[in-house]
PDB file of N, CA and C in Angstrom:
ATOM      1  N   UNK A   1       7.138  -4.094  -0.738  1.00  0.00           N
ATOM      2  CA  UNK A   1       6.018  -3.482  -1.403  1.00  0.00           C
ATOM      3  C   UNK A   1       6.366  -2.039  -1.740  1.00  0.00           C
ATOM      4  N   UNK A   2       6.138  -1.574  -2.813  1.00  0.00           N
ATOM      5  CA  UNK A   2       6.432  -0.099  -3.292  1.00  0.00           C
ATOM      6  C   UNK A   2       5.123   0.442  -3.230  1.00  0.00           C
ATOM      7  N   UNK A   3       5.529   1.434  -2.180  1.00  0.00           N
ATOM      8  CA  UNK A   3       4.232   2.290  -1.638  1.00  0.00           C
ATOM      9  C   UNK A   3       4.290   4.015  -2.208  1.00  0.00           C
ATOM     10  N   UNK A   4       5.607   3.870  -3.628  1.00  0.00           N
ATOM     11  CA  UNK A   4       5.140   5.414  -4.313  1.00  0.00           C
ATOM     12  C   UNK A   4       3.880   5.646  -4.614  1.00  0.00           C
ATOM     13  N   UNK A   5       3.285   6.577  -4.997  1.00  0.00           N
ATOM     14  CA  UNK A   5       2.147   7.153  -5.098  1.00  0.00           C
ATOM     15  C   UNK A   5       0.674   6.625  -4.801  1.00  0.00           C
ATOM     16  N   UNK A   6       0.734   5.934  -3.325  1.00  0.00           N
ATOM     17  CA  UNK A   6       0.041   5.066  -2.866  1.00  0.00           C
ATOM     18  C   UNK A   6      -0.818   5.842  -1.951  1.00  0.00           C
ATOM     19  N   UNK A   7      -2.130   5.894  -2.107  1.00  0.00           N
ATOM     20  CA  UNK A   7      -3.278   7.013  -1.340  1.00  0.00           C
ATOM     21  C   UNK A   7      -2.600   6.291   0.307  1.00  0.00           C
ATOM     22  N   UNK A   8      -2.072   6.816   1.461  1.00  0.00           N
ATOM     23  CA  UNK A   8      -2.327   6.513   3.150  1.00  0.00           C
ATOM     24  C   UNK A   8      -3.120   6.909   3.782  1.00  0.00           C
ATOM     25  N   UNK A   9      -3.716   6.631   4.428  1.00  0.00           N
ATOM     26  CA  UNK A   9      -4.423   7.204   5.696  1.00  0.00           C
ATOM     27  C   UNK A   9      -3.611   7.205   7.199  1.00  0.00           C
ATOM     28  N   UNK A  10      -3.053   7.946   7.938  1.00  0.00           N
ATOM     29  CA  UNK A  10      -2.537   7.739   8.856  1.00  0.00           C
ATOM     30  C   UNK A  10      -3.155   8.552  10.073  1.00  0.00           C
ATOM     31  N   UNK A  11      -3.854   7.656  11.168  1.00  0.00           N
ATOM     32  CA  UNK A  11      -4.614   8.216  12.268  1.00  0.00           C
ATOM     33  C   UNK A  11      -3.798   8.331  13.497  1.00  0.00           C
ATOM     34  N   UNK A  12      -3.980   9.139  14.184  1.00  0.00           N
ATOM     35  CA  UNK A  12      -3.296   9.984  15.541  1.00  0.00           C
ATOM     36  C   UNK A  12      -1.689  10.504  14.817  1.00  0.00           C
ATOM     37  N   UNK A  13      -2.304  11.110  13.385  1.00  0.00           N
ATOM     38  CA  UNK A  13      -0.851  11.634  12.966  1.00  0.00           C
ATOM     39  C   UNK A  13      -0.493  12.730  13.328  1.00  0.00           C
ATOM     40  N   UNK A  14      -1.338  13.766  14.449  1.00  0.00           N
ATOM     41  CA  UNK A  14      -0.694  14.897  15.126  1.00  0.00           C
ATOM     42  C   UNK A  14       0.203  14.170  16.154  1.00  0.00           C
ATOM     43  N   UNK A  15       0.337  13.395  16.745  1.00  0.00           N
ATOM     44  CA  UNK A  15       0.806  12.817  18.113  1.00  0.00           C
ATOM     45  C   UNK A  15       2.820  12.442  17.450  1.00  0.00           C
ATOM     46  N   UNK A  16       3.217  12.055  18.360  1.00  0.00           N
ATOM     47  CA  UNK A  16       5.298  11.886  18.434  1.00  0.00           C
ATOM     48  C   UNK A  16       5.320  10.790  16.953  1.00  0.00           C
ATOM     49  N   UNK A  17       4.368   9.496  17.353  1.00  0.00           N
ATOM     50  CA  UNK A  17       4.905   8.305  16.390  1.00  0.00           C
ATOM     51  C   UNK A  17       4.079   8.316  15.333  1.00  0.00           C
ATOM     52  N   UNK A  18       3.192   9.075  15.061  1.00  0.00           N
ATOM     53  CA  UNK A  18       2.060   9.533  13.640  1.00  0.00           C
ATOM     54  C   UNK A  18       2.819  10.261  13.039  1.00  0.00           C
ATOM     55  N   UNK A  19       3.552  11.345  13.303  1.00  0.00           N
ATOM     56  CA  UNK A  19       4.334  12.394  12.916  1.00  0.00           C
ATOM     57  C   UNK A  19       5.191  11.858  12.240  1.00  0.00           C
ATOM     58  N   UNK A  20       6.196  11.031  12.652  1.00  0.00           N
ATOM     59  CA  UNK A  20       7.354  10.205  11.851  1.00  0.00           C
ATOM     60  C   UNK A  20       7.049   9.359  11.102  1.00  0.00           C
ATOM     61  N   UNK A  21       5.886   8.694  11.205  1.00  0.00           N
ATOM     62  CA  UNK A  21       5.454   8.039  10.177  1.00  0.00           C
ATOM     63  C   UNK A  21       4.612   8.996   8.848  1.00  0.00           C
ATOM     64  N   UNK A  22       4.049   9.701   9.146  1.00  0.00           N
ATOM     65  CA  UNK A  22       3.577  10.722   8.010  1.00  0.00           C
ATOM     66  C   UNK A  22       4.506  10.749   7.376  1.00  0.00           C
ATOM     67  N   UNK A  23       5.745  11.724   8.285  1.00  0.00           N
ATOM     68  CA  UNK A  23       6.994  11.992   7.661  1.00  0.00           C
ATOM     69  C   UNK A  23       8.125  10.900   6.616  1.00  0.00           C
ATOM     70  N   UNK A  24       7.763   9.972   7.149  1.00  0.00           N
ATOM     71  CA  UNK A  24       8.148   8.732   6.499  1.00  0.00           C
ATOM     72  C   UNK A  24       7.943   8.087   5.256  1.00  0.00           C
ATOM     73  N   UNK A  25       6.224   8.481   5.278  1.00  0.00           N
ATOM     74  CA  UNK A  25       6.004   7.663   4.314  1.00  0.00           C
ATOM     75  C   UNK A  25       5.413   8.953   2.960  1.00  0.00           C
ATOM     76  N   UNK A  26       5.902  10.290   3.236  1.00  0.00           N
ATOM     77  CA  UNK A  26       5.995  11.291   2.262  1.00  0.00           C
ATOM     78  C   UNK A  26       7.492  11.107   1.551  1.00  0.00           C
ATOM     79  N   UNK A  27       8.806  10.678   2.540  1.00  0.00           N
ATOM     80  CA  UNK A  27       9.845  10.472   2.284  1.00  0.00           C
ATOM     81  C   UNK A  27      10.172   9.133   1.084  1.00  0.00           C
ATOM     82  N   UNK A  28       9.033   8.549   1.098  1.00  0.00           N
ATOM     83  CA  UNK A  28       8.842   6.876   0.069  1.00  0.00           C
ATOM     84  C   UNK A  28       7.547   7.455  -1.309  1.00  0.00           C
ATOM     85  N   UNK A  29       7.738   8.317  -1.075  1.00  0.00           N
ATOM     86  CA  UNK A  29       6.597   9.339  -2.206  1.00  0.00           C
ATOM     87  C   UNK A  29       4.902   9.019  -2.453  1.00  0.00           C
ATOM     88  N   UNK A  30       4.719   8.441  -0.790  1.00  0.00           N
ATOM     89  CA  UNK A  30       3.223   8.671  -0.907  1.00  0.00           C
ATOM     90  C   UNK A  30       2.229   9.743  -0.980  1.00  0.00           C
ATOM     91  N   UNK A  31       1.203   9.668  -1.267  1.00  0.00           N
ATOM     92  CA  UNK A  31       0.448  10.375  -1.062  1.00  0.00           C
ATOM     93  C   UNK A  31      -0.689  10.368   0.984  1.00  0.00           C
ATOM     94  N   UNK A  32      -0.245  11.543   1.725  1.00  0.00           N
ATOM     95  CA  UNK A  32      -0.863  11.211   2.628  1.00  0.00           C
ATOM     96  C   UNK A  32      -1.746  11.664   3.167  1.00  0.00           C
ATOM     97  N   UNK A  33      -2.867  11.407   3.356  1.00  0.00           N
ATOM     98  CA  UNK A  33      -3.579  11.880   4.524  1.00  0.00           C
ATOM     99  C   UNK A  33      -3.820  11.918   5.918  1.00  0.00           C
ATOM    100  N   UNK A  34      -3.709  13.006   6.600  1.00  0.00           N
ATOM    101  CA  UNK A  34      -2.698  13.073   7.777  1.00  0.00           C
ATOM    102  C   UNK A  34      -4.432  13.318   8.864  1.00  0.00           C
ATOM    103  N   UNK A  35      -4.931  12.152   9.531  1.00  0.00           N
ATOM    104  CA  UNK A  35      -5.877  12.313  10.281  1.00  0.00           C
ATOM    105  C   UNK A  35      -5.432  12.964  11.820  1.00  0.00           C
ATOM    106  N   UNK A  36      -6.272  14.036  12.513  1.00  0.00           N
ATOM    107  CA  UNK A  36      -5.701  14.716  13.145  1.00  0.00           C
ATOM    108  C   UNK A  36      -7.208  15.085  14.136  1.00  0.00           C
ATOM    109  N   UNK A  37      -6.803  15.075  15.828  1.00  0.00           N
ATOM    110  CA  UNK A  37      -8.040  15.535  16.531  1.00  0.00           C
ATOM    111  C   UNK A  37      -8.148  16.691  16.407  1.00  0.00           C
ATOM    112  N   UNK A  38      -9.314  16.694  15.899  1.00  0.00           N
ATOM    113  CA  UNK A  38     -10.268  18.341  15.798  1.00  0.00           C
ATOM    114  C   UNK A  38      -9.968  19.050  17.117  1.00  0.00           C
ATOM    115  N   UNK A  39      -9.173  20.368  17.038  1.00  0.00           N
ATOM    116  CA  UNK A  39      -9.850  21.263  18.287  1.00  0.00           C
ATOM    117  C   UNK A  39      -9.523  22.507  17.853  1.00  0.00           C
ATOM    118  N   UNK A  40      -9.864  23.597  18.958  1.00  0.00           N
ATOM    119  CA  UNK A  40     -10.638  24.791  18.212  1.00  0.00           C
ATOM    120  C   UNK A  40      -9.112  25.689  18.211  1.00  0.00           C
ATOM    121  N   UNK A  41      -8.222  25.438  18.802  1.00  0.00           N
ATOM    122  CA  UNK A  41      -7.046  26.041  18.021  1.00  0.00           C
ATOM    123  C   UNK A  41      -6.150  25.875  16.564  1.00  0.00           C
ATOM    124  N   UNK A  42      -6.763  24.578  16.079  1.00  0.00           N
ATOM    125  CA  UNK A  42      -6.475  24.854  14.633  1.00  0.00           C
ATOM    126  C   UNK A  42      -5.105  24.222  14.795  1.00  0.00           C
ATOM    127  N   UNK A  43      -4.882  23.512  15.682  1.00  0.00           N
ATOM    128  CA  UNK A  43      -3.530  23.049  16.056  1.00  0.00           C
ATOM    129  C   UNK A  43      -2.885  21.556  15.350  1.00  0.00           C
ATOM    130  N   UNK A  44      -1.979  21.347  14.645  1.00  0.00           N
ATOM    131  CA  UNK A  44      -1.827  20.134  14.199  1.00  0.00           C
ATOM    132  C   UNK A  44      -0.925  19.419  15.045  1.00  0.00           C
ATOM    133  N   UNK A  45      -0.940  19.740  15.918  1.00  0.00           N
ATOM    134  CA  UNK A  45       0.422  18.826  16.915  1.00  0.00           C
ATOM    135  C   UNK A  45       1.765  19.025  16.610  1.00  0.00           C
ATOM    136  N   UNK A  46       1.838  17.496  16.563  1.00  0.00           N
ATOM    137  CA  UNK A  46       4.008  17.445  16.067  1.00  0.00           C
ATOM    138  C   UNK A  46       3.820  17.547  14.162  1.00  0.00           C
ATOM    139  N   UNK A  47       2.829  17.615  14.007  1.00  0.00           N
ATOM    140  CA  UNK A  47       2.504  18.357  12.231  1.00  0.00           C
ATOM    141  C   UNK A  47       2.895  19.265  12.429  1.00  0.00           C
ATOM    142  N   UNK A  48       3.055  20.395  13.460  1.00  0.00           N
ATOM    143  CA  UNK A  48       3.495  21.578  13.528  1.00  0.00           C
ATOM    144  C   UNK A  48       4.538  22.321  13.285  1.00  0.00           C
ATOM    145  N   UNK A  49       5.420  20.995  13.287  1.00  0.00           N
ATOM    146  CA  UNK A  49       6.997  21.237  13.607  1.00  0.00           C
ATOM    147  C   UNK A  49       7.385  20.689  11.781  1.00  0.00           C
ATOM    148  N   UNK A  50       6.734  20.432  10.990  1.00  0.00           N
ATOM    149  CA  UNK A  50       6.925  20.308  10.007  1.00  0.00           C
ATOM    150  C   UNK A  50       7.486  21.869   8.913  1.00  0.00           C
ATOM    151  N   UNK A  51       8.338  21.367   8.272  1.00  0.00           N
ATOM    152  CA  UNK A  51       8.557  22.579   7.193  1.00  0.00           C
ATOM    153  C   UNK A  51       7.489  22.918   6.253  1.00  0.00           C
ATOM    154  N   UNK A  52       6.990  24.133   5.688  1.00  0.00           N
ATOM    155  CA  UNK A  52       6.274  24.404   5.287  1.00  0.00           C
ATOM    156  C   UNK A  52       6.120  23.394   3.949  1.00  0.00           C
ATOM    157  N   UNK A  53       7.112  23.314   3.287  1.00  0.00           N
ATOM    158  CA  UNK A  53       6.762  22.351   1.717  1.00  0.00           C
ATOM    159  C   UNK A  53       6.952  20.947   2.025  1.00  0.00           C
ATOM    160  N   UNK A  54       6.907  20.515   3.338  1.00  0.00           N
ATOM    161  CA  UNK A  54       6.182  19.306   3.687  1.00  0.00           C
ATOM    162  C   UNK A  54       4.887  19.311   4.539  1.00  0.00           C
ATOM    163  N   UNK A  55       4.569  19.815   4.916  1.00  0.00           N
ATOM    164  CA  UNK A  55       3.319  20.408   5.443  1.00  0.00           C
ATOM    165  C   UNK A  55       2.193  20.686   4.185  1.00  0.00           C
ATOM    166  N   UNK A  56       2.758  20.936   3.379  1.00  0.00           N
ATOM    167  CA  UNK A  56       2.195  21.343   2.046  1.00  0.00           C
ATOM    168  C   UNK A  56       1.453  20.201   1.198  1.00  0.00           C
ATOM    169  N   UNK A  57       2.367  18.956   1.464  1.00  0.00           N
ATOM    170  CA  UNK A  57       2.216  17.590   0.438  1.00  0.00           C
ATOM    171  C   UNK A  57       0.880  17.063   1.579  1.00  0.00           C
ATOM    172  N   UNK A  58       0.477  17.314   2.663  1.00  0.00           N
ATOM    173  CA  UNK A  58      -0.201  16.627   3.455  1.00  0.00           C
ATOM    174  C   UNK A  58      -1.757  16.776   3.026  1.00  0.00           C
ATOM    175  N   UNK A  59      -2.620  15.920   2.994  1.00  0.00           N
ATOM    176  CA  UNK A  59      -3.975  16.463   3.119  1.00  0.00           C
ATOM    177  C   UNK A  59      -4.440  16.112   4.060  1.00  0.00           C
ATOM    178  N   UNK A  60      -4.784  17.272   5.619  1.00  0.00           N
ATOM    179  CA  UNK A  60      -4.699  17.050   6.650  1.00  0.00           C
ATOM    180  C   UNK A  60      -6.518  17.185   6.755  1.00  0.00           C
ATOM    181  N   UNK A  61      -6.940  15.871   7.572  1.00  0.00           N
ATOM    182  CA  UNK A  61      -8.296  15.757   7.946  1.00  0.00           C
ATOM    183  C   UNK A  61      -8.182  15.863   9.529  1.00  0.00           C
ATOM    184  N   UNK A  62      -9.271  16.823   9.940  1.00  0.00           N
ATOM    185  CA  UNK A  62      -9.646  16.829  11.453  1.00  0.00           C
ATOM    186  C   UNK A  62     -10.602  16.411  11.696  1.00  0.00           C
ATOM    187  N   UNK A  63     -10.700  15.405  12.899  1.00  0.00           N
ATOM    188  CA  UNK A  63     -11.623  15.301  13.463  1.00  0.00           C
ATOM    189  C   UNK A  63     -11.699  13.714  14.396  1.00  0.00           C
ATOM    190  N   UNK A  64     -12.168  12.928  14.623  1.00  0.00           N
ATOM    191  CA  UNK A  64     -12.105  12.617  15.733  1.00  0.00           C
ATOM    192  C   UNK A  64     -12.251  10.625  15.598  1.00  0.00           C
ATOM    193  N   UNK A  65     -11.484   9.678  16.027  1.00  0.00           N
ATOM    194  CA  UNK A  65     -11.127   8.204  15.767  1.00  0.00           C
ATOM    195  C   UNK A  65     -12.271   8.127  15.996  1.00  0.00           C
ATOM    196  N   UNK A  66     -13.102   8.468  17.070  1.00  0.00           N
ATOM    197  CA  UNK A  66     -14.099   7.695  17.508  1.00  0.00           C
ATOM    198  C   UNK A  66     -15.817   7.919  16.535  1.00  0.00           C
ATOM    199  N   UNK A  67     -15.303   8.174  16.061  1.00  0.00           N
ATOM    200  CA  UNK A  67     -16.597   8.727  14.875  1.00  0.00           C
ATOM    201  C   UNK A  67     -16.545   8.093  13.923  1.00  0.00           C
ATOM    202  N   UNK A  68     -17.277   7.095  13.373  1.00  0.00           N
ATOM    203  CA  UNK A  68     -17.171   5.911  12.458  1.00  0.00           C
ATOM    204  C   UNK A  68     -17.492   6.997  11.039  1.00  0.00           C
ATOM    205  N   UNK A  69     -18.663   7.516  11.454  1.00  0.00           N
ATOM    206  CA  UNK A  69     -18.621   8.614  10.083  1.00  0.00           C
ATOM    207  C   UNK A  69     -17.811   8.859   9.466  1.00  0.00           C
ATOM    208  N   UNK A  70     -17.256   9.859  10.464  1.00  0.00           N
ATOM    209  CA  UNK A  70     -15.835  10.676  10.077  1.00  0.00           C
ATOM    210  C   UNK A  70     -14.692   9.663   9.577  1.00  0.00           C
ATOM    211  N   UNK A  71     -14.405   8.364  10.169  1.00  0.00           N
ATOM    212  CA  UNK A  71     -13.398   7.823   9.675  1.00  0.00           C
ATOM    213  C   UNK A  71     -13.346   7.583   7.928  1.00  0.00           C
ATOM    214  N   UNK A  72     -15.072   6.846   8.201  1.00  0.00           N
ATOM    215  CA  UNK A  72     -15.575   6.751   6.939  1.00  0.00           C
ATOM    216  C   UNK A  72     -14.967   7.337   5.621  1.00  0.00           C
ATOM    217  N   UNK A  73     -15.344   8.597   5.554  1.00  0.00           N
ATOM    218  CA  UNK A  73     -14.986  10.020   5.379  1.00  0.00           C
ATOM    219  C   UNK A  73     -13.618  10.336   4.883  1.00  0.00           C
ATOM    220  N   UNK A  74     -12.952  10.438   5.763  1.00  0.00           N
ATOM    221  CA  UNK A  74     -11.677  10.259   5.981  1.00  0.00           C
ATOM    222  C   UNK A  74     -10.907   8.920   5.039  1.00  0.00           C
ATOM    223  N   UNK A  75     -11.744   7.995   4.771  1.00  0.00           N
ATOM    224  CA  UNK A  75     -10.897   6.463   3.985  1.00  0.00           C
ATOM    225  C   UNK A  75     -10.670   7.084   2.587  1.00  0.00           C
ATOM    226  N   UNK A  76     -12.033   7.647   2.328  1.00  0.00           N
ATOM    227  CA  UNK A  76     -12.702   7.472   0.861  1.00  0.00           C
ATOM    228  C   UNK A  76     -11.173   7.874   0.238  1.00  0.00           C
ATOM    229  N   UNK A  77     -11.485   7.039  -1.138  1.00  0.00           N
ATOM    230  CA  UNK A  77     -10.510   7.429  -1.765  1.00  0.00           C
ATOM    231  C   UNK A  77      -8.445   6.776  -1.512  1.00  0.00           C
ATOM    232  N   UNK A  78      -9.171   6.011   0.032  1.00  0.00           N
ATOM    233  CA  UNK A  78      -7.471   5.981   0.354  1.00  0.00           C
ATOM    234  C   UNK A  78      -7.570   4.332   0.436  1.00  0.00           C
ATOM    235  N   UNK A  79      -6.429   3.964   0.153  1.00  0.00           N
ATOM    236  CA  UNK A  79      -6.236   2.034   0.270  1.00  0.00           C
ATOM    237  C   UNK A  79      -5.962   1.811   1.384  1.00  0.00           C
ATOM    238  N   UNK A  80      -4.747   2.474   1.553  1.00  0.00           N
ATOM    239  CA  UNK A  80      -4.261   2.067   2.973  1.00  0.00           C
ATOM    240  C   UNK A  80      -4.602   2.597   3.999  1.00  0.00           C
ATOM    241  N   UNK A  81      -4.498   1.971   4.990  1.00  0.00           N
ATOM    242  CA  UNK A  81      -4.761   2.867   6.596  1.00  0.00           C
ATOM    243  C   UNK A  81      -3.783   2.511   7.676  1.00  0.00           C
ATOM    244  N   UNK A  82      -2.865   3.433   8.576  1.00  0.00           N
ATOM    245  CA  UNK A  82      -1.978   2.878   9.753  1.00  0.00           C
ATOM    246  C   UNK A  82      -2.734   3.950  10.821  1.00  0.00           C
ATOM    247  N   UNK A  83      -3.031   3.192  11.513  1.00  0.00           N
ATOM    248  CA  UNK A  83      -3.437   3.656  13.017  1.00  0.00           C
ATOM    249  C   UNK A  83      -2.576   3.598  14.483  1.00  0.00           C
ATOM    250  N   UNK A  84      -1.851   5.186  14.490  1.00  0.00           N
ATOM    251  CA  UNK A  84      -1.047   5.311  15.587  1.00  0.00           C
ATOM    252  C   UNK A  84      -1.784   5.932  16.884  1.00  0.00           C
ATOM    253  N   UNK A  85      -3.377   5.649  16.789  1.00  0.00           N
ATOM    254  CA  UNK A  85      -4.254   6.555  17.743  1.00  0.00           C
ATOM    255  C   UNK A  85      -4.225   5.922  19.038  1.00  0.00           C
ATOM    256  N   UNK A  86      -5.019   6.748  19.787  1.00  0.00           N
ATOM    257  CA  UNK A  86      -4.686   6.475  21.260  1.00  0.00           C
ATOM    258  C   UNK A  86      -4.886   4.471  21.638  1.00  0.00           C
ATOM    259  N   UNK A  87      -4.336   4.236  22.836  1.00  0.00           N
ATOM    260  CA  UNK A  87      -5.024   2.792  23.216  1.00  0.00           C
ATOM    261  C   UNK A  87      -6.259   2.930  22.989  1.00  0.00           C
ATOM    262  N   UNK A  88      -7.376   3.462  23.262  1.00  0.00           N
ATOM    263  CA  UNK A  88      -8.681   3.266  23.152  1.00  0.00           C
ATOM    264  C   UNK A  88      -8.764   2.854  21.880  1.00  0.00           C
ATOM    265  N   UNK A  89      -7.982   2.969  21.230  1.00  0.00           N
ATOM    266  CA  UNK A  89      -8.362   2.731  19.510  1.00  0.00           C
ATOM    267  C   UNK A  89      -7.938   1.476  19.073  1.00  0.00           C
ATOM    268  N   UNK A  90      -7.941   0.338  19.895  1.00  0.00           N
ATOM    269  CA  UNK A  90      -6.755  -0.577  19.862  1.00  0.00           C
ATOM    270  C   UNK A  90      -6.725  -1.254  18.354  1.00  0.00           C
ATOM    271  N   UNK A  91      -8.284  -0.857  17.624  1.00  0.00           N
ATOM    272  CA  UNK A  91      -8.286  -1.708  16.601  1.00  0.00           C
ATOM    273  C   UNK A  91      -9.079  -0.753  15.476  1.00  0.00           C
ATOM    274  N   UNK A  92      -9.039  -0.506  14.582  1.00  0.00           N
ATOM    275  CA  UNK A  92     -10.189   0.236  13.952  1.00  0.00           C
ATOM    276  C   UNK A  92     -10.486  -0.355  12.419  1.00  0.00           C
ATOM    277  N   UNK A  93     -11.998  -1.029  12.228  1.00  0.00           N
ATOM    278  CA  UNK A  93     -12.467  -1.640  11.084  1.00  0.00           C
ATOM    279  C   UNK A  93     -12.935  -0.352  10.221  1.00  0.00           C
ATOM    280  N   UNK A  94     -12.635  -0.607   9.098  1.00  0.00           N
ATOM    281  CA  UNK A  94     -13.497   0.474   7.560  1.00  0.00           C
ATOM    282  C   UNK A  94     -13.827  -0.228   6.864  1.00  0.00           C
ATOM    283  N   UNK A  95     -15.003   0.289   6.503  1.00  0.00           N
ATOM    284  CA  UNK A  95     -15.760  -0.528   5.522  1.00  0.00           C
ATOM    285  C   UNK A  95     -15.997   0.345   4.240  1.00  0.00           C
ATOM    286  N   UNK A  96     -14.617  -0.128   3.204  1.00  0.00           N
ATOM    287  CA  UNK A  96     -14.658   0.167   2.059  1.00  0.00           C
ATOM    288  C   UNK A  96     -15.188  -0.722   0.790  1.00  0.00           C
ATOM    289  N   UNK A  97     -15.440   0.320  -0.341  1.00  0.00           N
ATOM    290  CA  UNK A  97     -16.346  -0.104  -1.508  1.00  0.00           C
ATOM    291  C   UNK A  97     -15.954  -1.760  -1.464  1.00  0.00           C
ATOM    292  N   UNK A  98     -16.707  -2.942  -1.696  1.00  0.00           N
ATOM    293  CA  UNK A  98     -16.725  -3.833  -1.967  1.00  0.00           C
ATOM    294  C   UNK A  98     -15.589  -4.443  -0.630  1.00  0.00           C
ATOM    295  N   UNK A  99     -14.702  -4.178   0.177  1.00  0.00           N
ATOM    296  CA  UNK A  99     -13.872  -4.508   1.006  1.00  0.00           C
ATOM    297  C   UNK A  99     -13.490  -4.341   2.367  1.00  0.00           C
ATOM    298  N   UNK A 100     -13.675  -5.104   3.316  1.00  0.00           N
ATOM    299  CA  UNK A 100     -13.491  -4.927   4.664  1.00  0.00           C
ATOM    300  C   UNK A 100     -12.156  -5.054   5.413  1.00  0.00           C
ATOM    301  N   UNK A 101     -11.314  -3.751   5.615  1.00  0.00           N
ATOM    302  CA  UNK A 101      -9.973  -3.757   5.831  1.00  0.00           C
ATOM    303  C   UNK A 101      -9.832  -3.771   7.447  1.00  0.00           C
ATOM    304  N   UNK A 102      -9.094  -4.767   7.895  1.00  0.00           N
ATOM    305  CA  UNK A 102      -8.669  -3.872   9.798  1.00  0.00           C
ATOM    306  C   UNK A 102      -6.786  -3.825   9.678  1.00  0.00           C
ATOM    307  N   UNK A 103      -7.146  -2.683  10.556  1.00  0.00           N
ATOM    308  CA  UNK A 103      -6.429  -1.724  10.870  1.00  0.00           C
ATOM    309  C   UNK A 103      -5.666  -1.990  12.161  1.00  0.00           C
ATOM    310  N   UNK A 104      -5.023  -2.466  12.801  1.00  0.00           N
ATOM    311  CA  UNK A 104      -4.134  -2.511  14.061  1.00  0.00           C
ATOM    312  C   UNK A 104      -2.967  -1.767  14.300  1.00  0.00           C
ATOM    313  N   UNK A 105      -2.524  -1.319  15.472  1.00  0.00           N
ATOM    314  CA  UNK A 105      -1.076  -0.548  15.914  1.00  0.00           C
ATOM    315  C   UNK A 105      -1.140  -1.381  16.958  1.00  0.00           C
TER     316      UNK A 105
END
């Protein structure tokens, strides 16, 4: 499947195996959105360790798996979704326009 300029969603992408996959799938010329836990240092994790003009291509959303809202939120606009978030997350459903996608890691 050719995933160039393909909207991602990728959740627990501050964490070791979100990170390489972000990184990964900017490297196959997606477009990504890099979901990330909200906290008050402004901190993106192992996003951190990124070079600035890849850091750059990211559109980084904060805030939190367990918030159906927010995930919500967070889809619009995107097809795909990979979920590298904690075990608690073992599974996560979105309910997009006309389509009900799940999500497993």
């Amino acid at each position: 499947m050719d995933l160039t300029n393909q909207k991602i969603l990728v959740t627990g992408a501050d964490g070791f195996i979100g990170s390489h996959l972000v990184e990964g799938l900017l490297d196959k010329g997606c477009q990504v959105r890099a979901f990330v836990f909200y906290n008050s240092f402004n901190s993106l994790g192992w996003l951190d360790t990124f070079p600035k003009e890849k850091l750059d291509k990211i559109d980084v959303f904060a805030g939190d798996i367990r918030d159906p809202n927010g995930v919500r939120k967070a889809m619009q606009e995107y097809g795909y979704g990979f979920s590298s978030g904690r075990t608690y997350c073992h599974s996560v459903q979105l309910s997009l326009p006309g389509q009900l996608r799940r999500y497993q890691h």
